[in-house]
C-alpha atoms as a PDB file:
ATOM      1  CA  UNK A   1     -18.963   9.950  -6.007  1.00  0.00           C
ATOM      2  CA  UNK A   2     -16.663   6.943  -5.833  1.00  0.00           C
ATOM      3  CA  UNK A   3     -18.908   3.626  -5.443  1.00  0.00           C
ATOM      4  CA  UNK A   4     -16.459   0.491  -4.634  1.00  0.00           C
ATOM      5  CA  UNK A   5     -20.043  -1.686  -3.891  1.00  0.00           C
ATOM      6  CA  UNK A   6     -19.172  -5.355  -4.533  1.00  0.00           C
ATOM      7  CA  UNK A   7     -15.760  -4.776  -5.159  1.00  0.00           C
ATOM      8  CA  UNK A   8     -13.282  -6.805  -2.846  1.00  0.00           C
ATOM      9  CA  UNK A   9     -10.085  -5.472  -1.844  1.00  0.00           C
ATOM     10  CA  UNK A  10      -6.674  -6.993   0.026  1.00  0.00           C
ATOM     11  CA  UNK A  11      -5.056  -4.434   2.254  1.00  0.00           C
ATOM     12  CA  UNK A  12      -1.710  -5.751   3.618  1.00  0.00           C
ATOM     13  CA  UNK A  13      -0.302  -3.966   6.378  1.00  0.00           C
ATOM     14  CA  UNK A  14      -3.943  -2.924   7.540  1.00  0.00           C
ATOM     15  CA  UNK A  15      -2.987  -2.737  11.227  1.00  0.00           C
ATOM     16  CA  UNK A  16      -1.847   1.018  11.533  1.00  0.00           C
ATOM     17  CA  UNK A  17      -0.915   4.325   9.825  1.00  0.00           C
ATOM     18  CA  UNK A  18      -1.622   4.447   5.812  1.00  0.00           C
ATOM     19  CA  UNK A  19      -2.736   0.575   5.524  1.00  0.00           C
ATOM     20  CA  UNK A  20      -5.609   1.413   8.308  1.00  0.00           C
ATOM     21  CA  UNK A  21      -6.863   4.570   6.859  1.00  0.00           C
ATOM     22  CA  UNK A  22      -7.036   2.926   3.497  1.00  0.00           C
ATOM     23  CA  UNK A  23      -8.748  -0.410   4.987  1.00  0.00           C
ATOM     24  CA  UNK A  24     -11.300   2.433   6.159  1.00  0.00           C
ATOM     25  CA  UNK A  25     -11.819   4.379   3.462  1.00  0.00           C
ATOM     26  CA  UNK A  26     -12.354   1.393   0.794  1.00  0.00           C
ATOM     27  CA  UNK A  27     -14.531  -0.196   3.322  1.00  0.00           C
ATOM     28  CA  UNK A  28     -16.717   3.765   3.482  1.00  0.00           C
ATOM     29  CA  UNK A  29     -17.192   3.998  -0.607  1.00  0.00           C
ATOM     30  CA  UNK A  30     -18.677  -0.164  -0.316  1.00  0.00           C
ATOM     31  CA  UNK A  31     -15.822  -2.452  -0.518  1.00  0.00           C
ATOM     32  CA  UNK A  32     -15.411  -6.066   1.706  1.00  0.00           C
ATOM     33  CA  UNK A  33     -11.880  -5.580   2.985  1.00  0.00           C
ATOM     34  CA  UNK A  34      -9.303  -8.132   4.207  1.00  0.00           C
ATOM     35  CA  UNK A  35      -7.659  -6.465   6.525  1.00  0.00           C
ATOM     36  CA  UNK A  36      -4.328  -8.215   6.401  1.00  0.00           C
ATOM     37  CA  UNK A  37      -1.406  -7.786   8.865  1.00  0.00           C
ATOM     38  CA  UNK A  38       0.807  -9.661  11.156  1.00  0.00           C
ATOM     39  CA  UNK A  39      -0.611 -11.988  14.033  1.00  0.00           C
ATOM     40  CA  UNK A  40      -3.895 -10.251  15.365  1.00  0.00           C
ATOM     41  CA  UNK A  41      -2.737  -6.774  14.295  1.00  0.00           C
ATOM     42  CA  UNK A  42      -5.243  -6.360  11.856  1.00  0.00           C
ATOM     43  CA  UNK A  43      -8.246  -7.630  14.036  1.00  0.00           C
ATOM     44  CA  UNK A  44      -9.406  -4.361  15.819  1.00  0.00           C
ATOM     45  CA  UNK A  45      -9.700  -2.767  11.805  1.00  0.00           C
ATOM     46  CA  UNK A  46     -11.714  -5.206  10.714  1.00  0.00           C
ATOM     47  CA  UNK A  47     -13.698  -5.307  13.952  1.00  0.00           C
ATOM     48  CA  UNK A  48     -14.059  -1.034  13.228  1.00  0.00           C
ATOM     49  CA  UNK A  49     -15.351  -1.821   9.943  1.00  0.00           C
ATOM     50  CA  UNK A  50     -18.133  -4.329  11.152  1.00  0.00           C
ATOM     51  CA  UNK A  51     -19.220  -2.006  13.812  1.00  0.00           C
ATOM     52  CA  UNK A  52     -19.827   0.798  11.104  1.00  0.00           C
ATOM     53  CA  UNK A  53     -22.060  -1.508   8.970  1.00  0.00           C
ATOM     54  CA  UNK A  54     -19.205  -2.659   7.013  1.00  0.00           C
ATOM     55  CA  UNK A  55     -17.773  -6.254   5.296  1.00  0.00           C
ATOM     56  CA  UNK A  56     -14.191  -6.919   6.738  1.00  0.00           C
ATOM     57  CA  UNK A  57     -11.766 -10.234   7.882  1.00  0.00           C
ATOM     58  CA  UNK A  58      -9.185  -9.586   9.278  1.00  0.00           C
ATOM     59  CA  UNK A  59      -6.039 -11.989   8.390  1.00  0.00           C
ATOM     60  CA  UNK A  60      -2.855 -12.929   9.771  1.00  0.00           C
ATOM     61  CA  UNK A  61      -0.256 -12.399   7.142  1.00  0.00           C
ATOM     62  CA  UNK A  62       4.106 -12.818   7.003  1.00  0.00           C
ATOM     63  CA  UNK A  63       4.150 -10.722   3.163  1.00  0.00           C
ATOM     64  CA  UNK A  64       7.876 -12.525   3.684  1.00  0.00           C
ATOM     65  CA  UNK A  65       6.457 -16.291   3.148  1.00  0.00           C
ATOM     66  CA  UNK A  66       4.952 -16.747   0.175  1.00  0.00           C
ATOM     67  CA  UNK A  67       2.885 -19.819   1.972  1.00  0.00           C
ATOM     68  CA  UNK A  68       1.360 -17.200   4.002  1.00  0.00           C
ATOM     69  CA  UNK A  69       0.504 -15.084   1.283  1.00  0.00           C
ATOM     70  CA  UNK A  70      -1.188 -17.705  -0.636  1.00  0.00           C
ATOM     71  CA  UNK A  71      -3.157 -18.480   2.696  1.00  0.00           C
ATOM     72  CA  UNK A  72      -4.447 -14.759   2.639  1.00  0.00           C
ATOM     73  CA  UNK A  73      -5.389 -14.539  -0.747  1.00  0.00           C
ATOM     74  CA  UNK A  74      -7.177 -18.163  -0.473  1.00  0.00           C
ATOM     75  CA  UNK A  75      -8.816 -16.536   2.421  1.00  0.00           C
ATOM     76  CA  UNK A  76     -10.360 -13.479   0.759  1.00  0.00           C
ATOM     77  CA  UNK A  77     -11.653 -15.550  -1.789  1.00  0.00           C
ATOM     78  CA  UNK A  78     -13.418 -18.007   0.168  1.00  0.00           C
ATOM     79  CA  UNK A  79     -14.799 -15.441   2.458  1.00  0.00           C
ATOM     80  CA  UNK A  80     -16.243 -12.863  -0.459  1.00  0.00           C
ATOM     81  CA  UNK A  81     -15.608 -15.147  -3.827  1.00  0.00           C
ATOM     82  CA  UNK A  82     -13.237 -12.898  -5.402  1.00  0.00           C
ATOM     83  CA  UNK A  83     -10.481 -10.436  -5.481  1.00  0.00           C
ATOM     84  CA  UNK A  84     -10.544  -6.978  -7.365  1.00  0.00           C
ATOM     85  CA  UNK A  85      -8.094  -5.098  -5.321  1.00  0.00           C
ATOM     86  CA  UNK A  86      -4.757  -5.295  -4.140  1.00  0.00           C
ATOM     87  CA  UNK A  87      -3.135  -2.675  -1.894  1.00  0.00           C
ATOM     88  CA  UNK A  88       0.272  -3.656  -1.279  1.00  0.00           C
ATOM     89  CA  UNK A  89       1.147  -1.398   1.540  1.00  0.00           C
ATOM     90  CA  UNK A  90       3.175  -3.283   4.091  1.00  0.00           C
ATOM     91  CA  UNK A  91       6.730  -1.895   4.279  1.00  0.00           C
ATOM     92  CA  UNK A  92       9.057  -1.252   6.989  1.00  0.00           C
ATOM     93  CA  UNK A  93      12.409   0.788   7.246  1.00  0.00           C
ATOM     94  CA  UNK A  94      15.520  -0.260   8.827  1.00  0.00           C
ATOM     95  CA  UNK A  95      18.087   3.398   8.276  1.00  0.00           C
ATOM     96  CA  UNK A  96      21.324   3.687   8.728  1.00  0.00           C
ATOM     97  CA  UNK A  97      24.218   4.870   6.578  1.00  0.00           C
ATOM     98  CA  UNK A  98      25.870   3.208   3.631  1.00  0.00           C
ATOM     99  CA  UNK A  99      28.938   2.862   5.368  1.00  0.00           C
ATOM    100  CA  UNK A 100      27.410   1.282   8.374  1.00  0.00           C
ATOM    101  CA  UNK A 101      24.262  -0.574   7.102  1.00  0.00           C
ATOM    102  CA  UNK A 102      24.094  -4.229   7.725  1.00  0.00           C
ATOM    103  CA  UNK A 103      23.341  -6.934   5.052  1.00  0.00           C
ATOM    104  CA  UNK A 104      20.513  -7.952   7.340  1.00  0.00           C
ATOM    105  CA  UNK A 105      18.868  -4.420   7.318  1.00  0.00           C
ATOM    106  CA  UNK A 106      19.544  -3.824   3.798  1.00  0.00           C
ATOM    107  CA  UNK A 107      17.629  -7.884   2.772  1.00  0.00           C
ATOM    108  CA  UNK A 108      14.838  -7.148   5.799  1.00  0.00           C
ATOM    109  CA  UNK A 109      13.772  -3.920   3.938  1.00  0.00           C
ATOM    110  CA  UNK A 110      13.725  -5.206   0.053  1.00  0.00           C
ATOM    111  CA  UNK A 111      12.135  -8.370   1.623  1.00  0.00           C
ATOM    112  CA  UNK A 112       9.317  -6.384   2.930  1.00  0.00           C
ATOM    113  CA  UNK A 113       9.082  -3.410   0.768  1.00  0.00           C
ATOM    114  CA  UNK A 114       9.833  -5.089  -2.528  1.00  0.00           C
ATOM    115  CA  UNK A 115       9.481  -9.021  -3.031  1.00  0.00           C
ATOM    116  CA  UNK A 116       6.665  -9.006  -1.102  1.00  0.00           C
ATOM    117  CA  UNK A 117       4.509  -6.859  -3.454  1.00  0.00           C
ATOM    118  CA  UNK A 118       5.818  -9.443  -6.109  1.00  0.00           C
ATOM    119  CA  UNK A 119       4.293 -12.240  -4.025  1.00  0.00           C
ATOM    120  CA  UNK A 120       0.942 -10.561  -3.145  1.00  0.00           C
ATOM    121  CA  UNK A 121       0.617  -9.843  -6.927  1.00  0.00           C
ATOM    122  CA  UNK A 122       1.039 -13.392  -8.016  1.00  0.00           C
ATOM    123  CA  UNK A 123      -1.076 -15.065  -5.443  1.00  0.00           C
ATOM    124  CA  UNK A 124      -3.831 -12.835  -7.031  1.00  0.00           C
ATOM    125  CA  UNK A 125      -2.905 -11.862 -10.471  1.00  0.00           C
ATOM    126  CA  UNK A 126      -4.311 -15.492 -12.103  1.00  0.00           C
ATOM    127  CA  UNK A 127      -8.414 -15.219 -10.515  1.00  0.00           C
ATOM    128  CA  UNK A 128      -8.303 -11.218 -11.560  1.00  0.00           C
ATOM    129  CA  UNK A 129      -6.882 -12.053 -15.230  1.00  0.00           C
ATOM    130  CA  UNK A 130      -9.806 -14.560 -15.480  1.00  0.00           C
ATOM    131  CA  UNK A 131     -12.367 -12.219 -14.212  1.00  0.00           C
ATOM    132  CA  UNK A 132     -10.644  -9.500 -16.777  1.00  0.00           C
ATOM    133  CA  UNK A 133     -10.874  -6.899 -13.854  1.00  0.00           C
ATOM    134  CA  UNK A 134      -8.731  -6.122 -11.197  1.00  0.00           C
ATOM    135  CA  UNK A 135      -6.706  -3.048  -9.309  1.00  0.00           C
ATOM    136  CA  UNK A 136      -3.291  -3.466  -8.069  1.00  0.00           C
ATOM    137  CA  UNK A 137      -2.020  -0.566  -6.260  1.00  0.00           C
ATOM    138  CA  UNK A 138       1.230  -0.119  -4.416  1.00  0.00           C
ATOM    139  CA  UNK A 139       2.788   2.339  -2.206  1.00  0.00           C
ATOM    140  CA  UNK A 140       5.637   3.549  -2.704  1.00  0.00           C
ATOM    141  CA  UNK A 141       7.229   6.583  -1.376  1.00  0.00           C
ATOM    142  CA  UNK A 142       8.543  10.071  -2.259  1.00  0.00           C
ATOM    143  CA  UNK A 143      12.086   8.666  -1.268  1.00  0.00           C
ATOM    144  CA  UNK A 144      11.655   6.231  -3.948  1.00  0.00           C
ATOM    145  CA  UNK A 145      11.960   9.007  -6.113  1.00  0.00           C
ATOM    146  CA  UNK A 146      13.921  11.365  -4.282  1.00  0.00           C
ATOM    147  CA  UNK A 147      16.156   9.540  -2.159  1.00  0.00           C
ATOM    148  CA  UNK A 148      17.098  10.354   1.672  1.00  0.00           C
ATOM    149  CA  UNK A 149      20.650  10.480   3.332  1.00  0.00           C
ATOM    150  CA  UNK A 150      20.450   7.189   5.133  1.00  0.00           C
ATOM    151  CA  UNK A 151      17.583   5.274   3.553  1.00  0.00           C
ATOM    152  CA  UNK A 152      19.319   3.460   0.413  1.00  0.00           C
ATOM    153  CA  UNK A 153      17.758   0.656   1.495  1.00  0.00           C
ATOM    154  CA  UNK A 154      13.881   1.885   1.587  1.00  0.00           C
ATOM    155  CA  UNK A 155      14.523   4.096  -1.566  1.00  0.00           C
ATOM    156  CA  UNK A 156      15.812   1.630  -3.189  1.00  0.00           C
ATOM    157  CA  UNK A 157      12.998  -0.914  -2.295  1.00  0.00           C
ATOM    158  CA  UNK A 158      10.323   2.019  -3.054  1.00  0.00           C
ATOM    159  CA  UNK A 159      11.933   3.224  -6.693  1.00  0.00           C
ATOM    160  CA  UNK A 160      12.111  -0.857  -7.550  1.00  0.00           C
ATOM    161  CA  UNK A 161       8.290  -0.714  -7.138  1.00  0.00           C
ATOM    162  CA  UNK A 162       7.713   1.909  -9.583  1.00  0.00           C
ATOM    163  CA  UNK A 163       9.810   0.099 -12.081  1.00  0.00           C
ATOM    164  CA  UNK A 164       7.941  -3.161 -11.047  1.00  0.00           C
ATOM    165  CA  UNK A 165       4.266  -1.268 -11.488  1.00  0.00           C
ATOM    166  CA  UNK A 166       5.072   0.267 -14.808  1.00  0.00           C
ATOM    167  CA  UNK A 167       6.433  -3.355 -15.870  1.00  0.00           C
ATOM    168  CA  UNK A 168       3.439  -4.449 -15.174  1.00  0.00           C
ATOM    169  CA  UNK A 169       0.879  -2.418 -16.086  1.00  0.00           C
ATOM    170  CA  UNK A 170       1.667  -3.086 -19.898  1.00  0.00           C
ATOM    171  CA  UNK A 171       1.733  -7.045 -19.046  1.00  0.00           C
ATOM    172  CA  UNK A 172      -2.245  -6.919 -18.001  1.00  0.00           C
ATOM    173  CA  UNK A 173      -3.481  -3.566 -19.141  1.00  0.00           C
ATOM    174  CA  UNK A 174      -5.216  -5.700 -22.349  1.00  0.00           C
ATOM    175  CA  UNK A 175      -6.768  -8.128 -19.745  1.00  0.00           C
ATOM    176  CA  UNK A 176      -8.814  -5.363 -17.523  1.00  0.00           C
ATOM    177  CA  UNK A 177      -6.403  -5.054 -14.980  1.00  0.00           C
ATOM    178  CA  UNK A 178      -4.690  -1.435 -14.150  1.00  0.00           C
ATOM    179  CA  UNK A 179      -1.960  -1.019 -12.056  1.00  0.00           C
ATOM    180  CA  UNK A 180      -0.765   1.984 -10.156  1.00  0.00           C
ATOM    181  CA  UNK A 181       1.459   3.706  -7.758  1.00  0.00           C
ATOM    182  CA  UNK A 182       0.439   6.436  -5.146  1.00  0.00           C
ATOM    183  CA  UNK A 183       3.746   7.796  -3.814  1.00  0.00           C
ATOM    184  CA  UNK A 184       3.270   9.491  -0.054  1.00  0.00           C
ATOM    185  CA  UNK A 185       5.243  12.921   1.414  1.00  0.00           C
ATOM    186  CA  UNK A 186       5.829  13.022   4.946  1.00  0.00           C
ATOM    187  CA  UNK A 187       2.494  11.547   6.548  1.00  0.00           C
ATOM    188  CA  UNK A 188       1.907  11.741  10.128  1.00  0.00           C
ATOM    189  CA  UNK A 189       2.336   8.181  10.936  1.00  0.00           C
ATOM    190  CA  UNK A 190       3.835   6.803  14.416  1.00  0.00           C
ATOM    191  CA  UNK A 191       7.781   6.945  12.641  1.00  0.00           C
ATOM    192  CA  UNK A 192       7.047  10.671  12.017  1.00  0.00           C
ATOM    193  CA  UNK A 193       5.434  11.163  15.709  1.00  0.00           C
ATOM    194  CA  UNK A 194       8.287   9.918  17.069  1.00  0.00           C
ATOM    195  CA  UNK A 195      10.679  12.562  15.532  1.00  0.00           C
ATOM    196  CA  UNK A 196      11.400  15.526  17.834  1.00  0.00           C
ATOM    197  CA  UNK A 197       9.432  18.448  17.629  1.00  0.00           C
ATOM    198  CA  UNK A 198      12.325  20.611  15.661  1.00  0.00           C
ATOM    199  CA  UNK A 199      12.522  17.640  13.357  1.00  0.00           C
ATOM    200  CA  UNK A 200       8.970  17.459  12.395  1.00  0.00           C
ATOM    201  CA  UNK A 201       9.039  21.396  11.837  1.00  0.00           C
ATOM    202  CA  UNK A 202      12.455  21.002   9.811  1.00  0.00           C
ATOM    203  CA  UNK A 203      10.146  18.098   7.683  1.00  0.00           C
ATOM    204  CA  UNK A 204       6.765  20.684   7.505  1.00  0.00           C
ATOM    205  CA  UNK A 205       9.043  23.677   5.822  1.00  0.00           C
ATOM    206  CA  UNK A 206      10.487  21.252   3.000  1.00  0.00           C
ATOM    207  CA  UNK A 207       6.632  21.080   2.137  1.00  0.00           C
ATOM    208  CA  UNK A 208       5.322  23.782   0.072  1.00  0.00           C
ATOM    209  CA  UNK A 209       1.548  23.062   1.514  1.00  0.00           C
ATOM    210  CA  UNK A 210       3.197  23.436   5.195  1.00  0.00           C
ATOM    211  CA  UNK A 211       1.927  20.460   6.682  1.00  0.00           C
ATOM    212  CA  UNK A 212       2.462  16.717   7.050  1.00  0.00           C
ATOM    213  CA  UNK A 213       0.187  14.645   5.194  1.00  0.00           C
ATOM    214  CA  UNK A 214      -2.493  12.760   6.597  1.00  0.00           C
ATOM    215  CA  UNK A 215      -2.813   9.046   6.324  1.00  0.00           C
ATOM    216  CA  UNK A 216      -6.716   9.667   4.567  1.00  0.00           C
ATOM    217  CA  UNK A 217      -4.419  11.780   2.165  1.00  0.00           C
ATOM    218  CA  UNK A 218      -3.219   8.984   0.871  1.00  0.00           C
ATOM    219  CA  UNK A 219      -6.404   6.440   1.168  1.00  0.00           C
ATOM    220  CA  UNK A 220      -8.439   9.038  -0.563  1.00  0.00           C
ATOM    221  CA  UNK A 221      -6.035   8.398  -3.431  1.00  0.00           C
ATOM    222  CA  UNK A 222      -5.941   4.572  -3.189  1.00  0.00           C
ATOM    223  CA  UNK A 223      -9.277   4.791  -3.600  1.00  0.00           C
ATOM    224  CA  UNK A 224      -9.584   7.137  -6.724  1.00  0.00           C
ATOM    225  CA  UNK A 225      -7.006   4.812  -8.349  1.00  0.00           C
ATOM    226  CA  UNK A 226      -9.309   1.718  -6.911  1.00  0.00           C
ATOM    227  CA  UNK A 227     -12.795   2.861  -8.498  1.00  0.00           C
ATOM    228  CA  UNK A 228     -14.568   2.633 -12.265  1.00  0.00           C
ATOM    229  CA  UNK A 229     -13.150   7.229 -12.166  1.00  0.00           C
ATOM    230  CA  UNK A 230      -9.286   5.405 -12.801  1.00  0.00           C
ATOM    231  CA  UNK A 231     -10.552   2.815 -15.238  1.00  0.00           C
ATOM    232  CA  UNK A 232      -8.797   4.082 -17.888  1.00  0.00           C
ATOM    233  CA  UNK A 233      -5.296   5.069 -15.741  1.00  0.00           C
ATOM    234  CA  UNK A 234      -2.452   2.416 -15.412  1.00  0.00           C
ATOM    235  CA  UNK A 235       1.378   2.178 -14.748  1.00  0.00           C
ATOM    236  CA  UNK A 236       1.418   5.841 -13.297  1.00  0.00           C
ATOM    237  CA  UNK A 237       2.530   7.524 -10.137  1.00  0.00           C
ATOM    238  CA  UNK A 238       0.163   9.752  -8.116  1.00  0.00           C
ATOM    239  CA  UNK A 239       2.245  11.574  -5.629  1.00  0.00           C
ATOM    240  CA  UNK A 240       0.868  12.608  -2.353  1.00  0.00           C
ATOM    241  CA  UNK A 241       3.300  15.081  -0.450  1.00  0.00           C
ATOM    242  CA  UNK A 242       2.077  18.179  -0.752  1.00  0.00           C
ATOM    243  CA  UNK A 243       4.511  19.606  -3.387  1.00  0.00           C
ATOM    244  CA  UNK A 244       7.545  18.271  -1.403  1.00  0.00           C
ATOM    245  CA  UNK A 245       8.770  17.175  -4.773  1.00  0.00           C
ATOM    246  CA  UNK A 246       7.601  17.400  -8.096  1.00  0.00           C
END
C-alpha cells in the first residue's frame, strides 16, 4: 500500500479536474498538500482535505510570474518545512488551426503548459537537491505524443515536457531526485463535458477500454510515481488513456 506520511507535495492547478483529484489522492495515502491555483480557486480543496482529517494550504498562484511561484514554494516550506513533491499540472488550451491561430494563443499556451513547469521546478529543485530526495512529476498529455488537428499549440507545449523531464531526470537522478511524466487519454474533465454528446461517443470508440478516463485515473498514477514503489523509476512516461495510443 502506497504510504506518502510526511512527505510534502505542491499541486499547481489544484482547483478542478486532474489537479483536484490528485490534491486528494496524495492528501488520502498521508501527504500535506499545497493546493496551489489561481486567486481563491484552490481554497475549497484544501478546505476538503482538512475536513477529512487531512494537512492542506491552499495558495494563490500565476505559474506565469516567476515572483509568484517563488511565493508558493516559500509558502509550502514555511508552512510544512520542506518540499518532496512537485506536480506540475496547471495547463490550459487555447485551439484553433495553424492557419488561423494567433501569436497570443500560441505564447498563452507554452506560457502555461511549458515555462511554467520550468519555473515551478527551479523554485524547488535547490531545497530537494539538498535534502537528496524529491519527486517531480508533470503532466503531459497523449497529444503530446500523438498530436490533434488543431492543438499545435498544446501538443507542442505537452511533447516539450517530455523532452524537458527526460532532460532532467539524468541532471538529478545521482542526487535522489526522480522525475517523471504521466501522460492522460481523454479524461472526463469540464473541456470534455462540454463536448456534445456525439462528440464524446466519437472520443469513447477511439479508446480500446471504451470509456473516458477518470481524473483518479490519473492521480492514482501521480501517486505511484510519488511514493518509495517508483524509487527506482525516472525520466519515463506512464500513459493513462486506456490504450488510445500506444
Amino acid at each position: 500500500m502506497i504510504d506518502l506520511s510526511g512527505r510534502v507535495a505542491i499541486v499547481t492547478g489544484a482547483s478542478r479536474g486532474i489537479g483536484r483529484a490528485t490534491a486528494l489522492a496524495l492528501a488520502r495515502q498521508g501527504a500535506s498538500v499545497v493546493a496551489a491555483a489561481r486567486g481563491d480557486h484552490a481554497d475549497a480543496v484544501a478546505a476538503a482535505i482538512e475536513a477529512g482529517g487531512g494537512r492542506a494550504a491552499a495558495v494563490a498562484v500565476d505559474v506565469t510570474d516567476p515572483a509568484s511561484v517563488e511565493r508558493m514554494a516559500a509558502a509550502a516550506a514555511e508552512r510544512f518545512g520542506r518540499v518532496d513533491v512537485l506536480v506540475n499540472n496547471a495547463g490550459i488550451t487555447r485551439d484553433q488551426l495553424m492557419l488561423r491561430m494567433k501569436r497570443d494563443d500560441w505564447d498563452a499556451v507554452v506560457a502555461t503548459n511549458l515555462t511554467a513547469a520550468y519555473t515551478c521546478v527551479q523554485a524547488v529543485l535547490r531545497p530537494m537537491i539538498k535534502q537528496r530526495a524529491g519527486r517531480i512529476i508533470t503532466i503531459s498529455s497523449v497529444v503530446g505524443q500523438a498530436g490533434n488537428a488543431g492543438q499545435a499549440n498544446y501538443a507542442a507545449s505537452k511533447a516539450g515536457l517530455i523532452g524537458f523531464s527526460k532532460a532532467l531526470a539524468l541532471e538529478v537522478a545521482s542526487r535522489g531526485i526522480t522525475v517523471n511524466v504521466v501522460a492522460p487519454g481523454l479524461i472526463e474533465t469540464d473541456m470534455t463535458r462540454a463536448l456534445a454528446a456525439d462528440a464524446q461517443e466519437s472520443w469513447a470508440g477511439r479508446i480500446p477500454m471504451g470509456r473516458l478516463g477518470r481524473p483518479e485515473d490519473v492521480a492514482d498514477a501521480v501517486c505511484f510515481l510519488a511514493s518509495d514503489e517508483a524509487a527506482y523509476i525516472t525520466g519515463q512516461v506512464l500513459a493513462v488513456n486506456g490504450g488510445m495510443y500506444t
